[in-house]
Protein backbone atom coordinates (compact mmCIF):
# COMPACT_ATOMS: atom_id res chain seq x y z
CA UNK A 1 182.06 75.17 135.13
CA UNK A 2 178.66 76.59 134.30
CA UNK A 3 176.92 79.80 132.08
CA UNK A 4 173.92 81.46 132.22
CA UNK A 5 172.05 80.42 129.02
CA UNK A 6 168.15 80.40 128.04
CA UNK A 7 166.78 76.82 128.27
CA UNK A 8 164.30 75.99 125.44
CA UNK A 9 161.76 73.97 125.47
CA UNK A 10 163.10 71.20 123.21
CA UNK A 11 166.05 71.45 125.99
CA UNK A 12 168.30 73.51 123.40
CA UNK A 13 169.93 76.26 125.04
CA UNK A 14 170.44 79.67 123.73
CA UNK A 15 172.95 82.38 124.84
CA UNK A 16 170.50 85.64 123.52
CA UNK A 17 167.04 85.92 123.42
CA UNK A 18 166.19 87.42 120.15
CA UNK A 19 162.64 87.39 118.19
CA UNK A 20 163.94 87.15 114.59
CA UNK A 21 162.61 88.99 112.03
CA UNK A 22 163.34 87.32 108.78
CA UNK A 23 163.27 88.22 105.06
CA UNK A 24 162.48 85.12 102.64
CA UNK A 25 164.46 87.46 100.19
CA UNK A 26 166.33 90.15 99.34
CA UNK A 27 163.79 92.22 99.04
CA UNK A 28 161.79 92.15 102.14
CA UNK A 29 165.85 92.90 103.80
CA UNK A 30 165.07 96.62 104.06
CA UNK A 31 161.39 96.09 105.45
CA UNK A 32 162.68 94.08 108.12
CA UNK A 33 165.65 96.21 109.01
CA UNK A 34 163.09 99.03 109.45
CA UNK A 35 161.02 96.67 111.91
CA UNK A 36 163.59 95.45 113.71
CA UNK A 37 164.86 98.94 114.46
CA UNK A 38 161.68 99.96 116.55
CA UNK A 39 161.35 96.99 118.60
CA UNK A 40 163.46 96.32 121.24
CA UNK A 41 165.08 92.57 121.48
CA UNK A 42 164.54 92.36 117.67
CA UNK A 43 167.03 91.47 114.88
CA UNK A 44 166.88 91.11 111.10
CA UNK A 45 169.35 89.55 108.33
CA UNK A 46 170.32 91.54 105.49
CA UNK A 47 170.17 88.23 102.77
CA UNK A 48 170.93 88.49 98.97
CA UNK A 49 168.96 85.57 97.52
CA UNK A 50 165.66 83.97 97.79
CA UNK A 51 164.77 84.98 93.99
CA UNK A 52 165.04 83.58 90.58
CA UNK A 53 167.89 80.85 91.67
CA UNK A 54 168.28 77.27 90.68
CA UNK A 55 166.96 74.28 92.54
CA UNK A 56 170.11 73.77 94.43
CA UNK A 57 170.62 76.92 95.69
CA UNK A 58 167.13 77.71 96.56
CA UNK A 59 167.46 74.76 98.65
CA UNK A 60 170.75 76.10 100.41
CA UNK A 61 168.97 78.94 100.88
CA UNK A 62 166.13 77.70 102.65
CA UNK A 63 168.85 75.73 105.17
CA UNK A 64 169.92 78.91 106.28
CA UNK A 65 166.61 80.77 106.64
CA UNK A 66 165.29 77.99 108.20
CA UNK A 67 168.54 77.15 110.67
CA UNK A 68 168.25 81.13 111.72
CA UNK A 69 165.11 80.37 112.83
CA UNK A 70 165.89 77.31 114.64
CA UNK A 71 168.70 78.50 116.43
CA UNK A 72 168.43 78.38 120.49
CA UNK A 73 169.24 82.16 120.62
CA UNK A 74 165.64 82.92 118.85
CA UNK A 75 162.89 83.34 120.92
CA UNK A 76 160.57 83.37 117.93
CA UNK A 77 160.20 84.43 114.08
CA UNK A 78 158.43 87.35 112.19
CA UNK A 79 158.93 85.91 108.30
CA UNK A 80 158.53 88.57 105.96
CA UNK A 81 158.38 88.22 102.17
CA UNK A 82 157.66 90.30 98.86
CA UNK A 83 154.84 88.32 97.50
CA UNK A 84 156.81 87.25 94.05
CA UNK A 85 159.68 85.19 95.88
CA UNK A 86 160.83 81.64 95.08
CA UNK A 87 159.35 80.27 98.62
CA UNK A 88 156.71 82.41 99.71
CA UNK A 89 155.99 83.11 103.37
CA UNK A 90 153.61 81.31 103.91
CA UNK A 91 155.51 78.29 103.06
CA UNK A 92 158.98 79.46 104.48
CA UNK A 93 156.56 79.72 107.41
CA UNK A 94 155.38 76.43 107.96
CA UNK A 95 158.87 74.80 107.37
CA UNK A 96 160.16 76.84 109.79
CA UNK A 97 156.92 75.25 112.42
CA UNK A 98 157.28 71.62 111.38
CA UNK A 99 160.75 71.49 113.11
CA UNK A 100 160.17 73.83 116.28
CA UNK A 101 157.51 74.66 118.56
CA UNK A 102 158.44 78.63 118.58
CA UNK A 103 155.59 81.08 118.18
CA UNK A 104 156.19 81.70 113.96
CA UNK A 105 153.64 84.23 111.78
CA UNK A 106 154.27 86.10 108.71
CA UNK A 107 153.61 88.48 106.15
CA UNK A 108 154.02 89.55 102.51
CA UNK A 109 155.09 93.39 101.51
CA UNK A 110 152.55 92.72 98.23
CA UNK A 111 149.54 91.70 99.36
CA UNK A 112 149.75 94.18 102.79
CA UNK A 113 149.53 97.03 100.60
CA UNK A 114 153.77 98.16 100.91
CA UNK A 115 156.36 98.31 103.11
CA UNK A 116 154.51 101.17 105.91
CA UNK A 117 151.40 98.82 106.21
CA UNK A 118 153.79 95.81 106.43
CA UNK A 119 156.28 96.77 108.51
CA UNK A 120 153.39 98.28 111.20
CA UNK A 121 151.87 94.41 111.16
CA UNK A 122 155.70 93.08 112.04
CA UNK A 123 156.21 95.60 114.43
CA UNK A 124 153.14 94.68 116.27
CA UNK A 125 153.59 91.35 116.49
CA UNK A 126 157.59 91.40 116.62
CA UNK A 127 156.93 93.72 120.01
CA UNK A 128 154.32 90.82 121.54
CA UNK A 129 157.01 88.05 120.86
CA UNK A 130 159.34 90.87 122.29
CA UNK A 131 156.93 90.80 125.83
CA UNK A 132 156.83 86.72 125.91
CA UNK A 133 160.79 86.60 125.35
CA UNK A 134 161.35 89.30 128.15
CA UNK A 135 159.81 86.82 130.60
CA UNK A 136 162.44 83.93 130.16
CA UNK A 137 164.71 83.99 132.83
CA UNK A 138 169.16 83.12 132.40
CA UNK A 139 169.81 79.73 134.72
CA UNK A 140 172.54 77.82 135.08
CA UNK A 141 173.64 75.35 132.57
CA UNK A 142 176.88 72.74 132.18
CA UNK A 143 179.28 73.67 129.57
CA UNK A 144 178.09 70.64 127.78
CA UNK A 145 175.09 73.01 126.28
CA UNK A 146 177.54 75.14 124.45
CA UNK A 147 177.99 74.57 120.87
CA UNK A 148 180.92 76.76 119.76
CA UNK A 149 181.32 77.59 116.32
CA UNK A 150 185.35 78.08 115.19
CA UNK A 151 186.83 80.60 112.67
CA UNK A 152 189.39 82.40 111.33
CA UNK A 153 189.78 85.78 109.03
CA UNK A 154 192.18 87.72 108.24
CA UNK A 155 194.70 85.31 109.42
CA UNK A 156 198.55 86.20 109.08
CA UNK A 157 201.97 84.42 110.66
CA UNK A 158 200.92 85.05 114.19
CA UNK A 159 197.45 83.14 113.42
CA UNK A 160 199.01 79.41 113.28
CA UNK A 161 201.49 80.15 116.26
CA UNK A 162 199.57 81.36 118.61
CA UNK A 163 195.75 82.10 118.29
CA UNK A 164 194.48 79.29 116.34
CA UNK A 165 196.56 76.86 118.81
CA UNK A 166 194.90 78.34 121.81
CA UNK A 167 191.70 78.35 120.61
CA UNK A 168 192.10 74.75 119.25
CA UNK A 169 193.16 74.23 123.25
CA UNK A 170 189.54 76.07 124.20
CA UNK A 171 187.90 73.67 121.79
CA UNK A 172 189.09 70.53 123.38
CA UNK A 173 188.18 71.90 126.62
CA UNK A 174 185.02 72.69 125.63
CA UNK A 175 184.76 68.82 124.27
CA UNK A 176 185.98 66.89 126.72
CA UNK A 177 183.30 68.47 129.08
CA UNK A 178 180.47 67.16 126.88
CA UNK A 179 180.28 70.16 124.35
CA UNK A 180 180.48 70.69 120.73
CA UNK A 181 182.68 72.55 118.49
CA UNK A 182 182.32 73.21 114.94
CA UNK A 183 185.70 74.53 112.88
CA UNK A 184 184.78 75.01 108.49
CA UNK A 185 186.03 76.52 105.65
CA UNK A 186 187.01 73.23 103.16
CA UNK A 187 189.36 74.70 101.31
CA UNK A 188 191.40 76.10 104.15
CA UNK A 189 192.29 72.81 104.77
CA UNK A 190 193.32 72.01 101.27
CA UNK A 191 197.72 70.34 102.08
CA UNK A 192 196.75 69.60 105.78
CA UNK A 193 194.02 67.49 105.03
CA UNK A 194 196.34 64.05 105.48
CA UNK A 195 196.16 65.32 108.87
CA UNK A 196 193.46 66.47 110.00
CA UNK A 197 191.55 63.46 108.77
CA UNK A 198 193.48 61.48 111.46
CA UNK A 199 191.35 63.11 113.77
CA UNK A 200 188.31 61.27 112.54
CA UNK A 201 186.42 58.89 114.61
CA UNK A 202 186.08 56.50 112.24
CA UNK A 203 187.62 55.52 108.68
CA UNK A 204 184.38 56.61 107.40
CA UNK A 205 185.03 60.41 108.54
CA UNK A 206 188.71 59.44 107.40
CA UNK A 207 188.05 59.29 104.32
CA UNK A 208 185.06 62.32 104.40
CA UNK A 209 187.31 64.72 105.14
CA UNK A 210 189.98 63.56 102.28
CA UNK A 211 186.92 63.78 100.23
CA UNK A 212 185.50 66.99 100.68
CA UNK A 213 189.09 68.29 99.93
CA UNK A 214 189.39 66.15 96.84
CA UNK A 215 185.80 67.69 95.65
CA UNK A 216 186.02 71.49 96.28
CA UNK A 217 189.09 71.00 94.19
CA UNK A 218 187.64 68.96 91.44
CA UNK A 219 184.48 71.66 91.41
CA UNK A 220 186.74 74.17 90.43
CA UNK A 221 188.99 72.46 87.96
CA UNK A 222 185.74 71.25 86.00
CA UNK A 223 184.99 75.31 85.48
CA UNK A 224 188.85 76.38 85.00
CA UNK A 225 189.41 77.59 88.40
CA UNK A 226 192.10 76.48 90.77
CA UNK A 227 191.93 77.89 94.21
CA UNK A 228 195.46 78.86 94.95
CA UNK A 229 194.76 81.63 92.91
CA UNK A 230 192.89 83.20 95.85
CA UNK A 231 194.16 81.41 98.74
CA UNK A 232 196.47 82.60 100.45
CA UNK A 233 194.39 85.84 100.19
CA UNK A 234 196.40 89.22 99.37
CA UNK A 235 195.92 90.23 103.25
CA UNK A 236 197.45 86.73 104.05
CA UNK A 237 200.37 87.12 101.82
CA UNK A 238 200.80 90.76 103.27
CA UNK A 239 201.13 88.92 106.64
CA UNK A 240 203.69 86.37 105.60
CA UNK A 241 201.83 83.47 104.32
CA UNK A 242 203.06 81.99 101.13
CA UNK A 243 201.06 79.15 100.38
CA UNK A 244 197.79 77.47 101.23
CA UNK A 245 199.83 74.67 101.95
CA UNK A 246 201.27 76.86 105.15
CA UNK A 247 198.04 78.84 105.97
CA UNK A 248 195.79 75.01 105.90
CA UNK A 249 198.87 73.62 108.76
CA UNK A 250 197.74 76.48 110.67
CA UNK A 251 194.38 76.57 110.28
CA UNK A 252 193.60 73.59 111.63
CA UNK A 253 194.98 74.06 114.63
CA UNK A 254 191.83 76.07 115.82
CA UNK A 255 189.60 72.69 115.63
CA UNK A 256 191.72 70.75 118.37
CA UNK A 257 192.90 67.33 118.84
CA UNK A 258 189.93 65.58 119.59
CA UNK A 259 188.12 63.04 117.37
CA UNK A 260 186.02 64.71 114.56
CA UNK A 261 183.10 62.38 115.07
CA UNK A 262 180.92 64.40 112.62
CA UNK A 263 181.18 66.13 108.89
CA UNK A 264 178.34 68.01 108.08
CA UNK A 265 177.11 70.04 104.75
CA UNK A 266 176.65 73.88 104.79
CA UNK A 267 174.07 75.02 107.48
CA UNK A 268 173.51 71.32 108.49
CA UNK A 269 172.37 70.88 112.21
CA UNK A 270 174.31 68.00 114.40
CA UNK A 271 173.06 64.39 115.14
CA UNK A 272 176.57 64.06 117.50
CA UNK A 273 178.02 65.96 119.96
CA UNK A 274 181.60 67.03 119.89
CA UNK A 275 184.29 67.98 117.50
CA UNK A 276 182.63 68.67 114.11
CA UNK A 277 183.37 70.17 110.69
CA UNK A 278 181.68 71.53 108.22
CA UNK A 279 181.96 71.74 104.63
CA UNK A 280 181.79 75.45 103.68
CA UNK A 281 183.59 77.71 101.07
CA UNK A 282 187.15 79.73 102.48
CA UNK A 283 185.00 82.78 103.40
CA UNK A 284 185.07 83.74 106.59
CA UNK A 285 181.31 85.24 106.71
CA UNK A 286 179.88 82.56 104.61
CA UNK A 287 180.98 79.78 106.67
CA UNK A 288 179.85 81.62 109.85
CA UNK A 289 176.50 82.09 108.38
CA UNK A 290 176.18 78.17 107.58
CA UNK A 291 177.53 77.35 110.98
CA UNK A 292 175.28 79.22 113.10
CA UNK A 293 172.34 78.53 110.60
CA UNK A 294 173.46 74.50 111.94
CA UNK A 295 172.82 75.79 115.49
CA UNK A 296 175.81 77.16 116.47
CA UNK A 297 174.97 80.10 119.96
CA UNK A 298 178.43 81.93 119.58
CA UNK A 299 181.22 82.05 117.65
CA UNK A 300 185.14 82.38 118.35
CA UNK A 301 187.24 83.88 115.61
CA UNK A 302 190.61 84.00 115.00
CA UNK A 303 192.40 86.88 113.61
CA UNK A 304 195.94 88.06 112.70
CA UNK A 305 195.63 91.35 110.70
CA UNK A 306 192.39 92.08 112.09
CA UNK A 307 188.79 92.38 111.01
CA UNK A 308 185.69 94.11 112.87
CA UNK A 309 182.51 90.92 111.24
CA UNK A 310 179.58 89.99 113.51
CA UNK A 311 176.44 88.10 113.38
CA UNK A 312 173.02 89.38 114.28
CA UNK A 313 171.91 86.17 116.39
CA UNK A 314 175.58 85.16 117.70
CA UNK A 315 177.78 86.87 119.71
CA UNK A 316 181.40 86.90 118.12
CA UNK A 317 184.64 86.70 120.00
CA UNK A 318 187.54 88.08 118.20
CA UNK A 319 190.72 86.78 119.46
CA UNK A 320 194.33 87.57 117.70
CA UNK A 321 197.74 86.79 118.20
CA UNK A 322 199.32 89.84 117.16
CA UNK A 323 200.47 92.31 119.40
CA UNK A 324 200.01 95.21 116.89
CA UNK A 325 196.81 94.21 115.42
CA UNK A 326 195.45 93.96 119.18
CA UNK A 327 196.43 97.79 119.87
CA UNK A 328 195.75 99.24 116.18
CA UNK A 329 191.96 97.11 116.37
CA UNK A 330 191.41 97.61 119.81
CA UNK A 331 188.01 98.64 118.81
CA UNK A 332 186.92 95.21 117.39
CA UNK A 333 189.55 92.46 119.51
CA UNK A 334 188.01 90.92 122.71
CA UNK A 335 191.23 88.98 123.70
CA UNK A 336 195.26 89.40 122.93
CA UNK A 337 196.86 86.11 123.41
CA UNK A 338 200.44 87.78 121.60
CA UNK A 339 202.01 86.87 124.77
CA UNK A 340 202.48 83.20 123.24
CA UNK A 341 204.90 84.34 121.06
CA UNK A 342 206.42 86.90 123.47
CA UNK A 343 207.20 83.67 125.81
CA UNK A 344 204.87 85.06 128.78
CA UNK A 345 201.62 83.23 128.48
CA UNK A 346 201.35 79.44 127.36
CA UNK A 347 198.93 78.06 124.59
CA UNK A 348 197.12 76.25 128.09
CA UNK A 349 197.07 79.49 129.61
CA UNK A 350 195.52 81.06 126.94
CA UNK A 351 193.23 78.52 126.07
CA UNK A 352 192.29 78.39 129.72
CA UNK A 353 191.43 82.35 129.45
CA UNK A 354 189.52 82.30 125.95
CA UNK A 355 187.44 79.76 128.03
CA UNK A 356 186.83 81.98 130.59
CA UNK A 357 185.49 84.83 127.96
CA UNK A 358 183.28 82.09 126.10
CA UNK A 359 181.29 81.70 129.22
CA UNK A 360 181.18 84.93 130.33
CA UNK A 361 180.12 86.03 126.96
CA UNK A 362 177.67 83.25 126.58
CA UNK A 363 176.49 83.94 130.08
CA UNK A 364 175.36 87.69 128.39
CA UNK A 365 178.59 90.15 128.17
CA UNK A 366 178.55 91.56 125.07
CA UNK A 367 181.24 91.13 122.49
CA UNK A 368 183.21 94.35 120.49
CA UNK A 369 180.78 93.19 117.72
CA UNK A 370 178.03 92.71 119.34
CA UNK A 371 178.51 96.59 120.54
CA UNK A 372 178.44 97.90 117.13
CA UNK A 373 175.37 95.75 116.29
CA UNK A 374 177.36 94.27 113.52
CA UNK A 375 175.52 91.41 111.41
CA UNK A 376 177.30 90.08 108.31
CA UNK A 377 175.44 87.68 106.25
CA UNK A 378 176.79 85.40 103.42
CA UNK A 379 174.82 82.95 101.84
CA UNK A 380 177.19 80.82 99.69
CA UNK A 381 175.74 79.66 96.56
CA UNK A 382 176.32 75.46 96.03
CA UNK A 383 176.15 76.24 92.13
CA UNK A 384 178.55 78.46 90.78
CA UNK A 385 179.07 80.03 87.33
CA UNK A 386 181.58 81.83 85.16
């Protein structure tokens, strides 16, 4: 089985063909929505940070500005900053050109004289990266160039019976033909963690993903927080889930079986291909942000009461198991797979169809989400405060 994706130059392949334009803080956001809007084959990120942070956050932050930029969907990058920022543009810049040989320039609202001037210099030059990127061409490319991204929101009872298996089936499709997958949220796995960590590849991983559990949990406790006091959530306790030992046993299912031969930090990129995780917070938009920060070209998400999130340089499937969310949120679901609990379609069968949509989607079809122009950004902060 083959898509249609957008071979880079460093061989990465990319299912869009975006020219990113990207604030280095929240306050060039609004300058580069108003850019992006007037050139065609643009997108911007809406961020919340880049200001007057500590040194570990500022450096989360920079993992995600900088994995936007380096994902295979981006053609190129328009960096735009306020002139007053923790990393200027200039320098958000050049980190960005160290690790990629896309066309990169950028400006700062200060010293351009405002946001008109400013966003006149990004629409010129988004719209000449906008020509260049119009000129790449879709050719055919083994699934082995995919690199899924895995998640789940708004999960309820139907979400560990039905669509999380089936798209755990998709993911070990995807990997045994030479792809990668990449399921997060830590604490979401918080009571299944004995078994997912028999997945990894090696004690080493083993004993990672026992870790990571044992340390989200210890972060909390050392500021007075435990985290069963918002997991489940209040939607997943309004859909029959009663602990997080119950939601984690079905939230795994959505990575797999296969091997976990990887663990990786927020908005860390790969060295192995294949089953991965990554250690994120239990927010669905935060961990989606990290994951396609790490490279990630689309993303497959799991529902069970329903939920309409997007990203601007990923196209988002939203699968559910629930018959009623399916018709009520017709809108916003791209595939029902309820019929594994109605007893006509098999977790195969389904897993076999979500398949089917990832490579039609990554091959260019456009997603619910995707047709709303949703983007939902989330950049978790590493050090946290009461």
């Amino acid at each position: 089985m083959e898509f249609m994706g957008y071979r880079r130059s460093d061989g990465q392949v990319g299912v869009r063909n975006y020219v990113l334009i990207l604030p280095g803080c929240a306050c060039a956001s609004e300058t580069c929505r108003l850019a992006a809007a007037q050139v065609q084959g643009a997108r911007n990120v809406v961020i919340n940070v880049g200001c007057s942070d500590v040194k570990a956050n500022t450096e989360m932050n920079l993992r995600v500005l900088t994995g936007f930029a380096l994902n295979p969907n981006v053609f190129g990058v328009v960096v735009v900053g306020l002139g007053c920022e923790t990393v200027g543009h200039r320098e958000l810049a050049a980190m960005i050109r160290r690790q990629t040989h896309k066309k990169v320039v950028s400006f700062g609202i200060q010293e351009e004289g405002g946001t008109v001037a400013t966003t006149a210099l990004v629409v010129k030059a988004a719209r000449e990266m906008a020509a260049e990127a119009s000129l790449a061409q879709r050719t055919p490319c083994p699934l082995s160039d995919l690199f899924v991204a895995i998640e789940c929101g708004g999960s309820d009872a139907t979400s560990g019976i039905a669509a999380n298996p089936a798209v755990g089936n998709m993911s070990d499709r995807l990997v045994d033909a030479g792809a990668s997958t990449v399921m997060s949220e830590t604490v979401e796995f918080i009571g299944a963690e004995h078994i997912l960590a028999r997945r990894g590849a090696t004690p080493e991983i083993h004993d990672q993903i026992i870790r990571i559990c044992e340390e989200y949990e210890k972060h909390l406790a050392g500021v007075g927080q435990d985290c069963r006091t918002g997991q489940p959530t209040t939607g997943n306790k309004a859909g029959g889930l009663s602990t997080i030992e119950e939601k984690s046993l079905g939230c795994i299912y959505k990575g797999g079986t296969r091997p976990v031969v990887e663990v990786l930090r927020e908005a860390q990129r790969p060295t192995k291909k294949g089953a991965l995780i990554m250690d994120t917070p239990g927010y669905d938009i935060a961990s989606v942000t990290s994951m396609v920060a790490g490279g990630a070209t689309l993303v497959v998400f799991t529902t069970g009461r329903g939920t309409p999130t997007g990203h601007a340089l990923a196209p988002v499937i939203k699968v559910t198991g629930n018959r009623e969310t399916a018709h009520r949120m017709a809108d916003n679901m791209d595939i029902d797979v309820s019929g594994i609990l109605e007893g006509d379609l098999t977790i195969e069968q389904a897993g076999s169809r979500i398949l089917e949509e990832v490579v039609k989607v990554a091959g260019g079809k456009t997603t619910k989400a995707e047709s709303f122009g949703f983007s939902d950004i989330a950049v978790d902060h590493i050090c946290r405060f009461i």
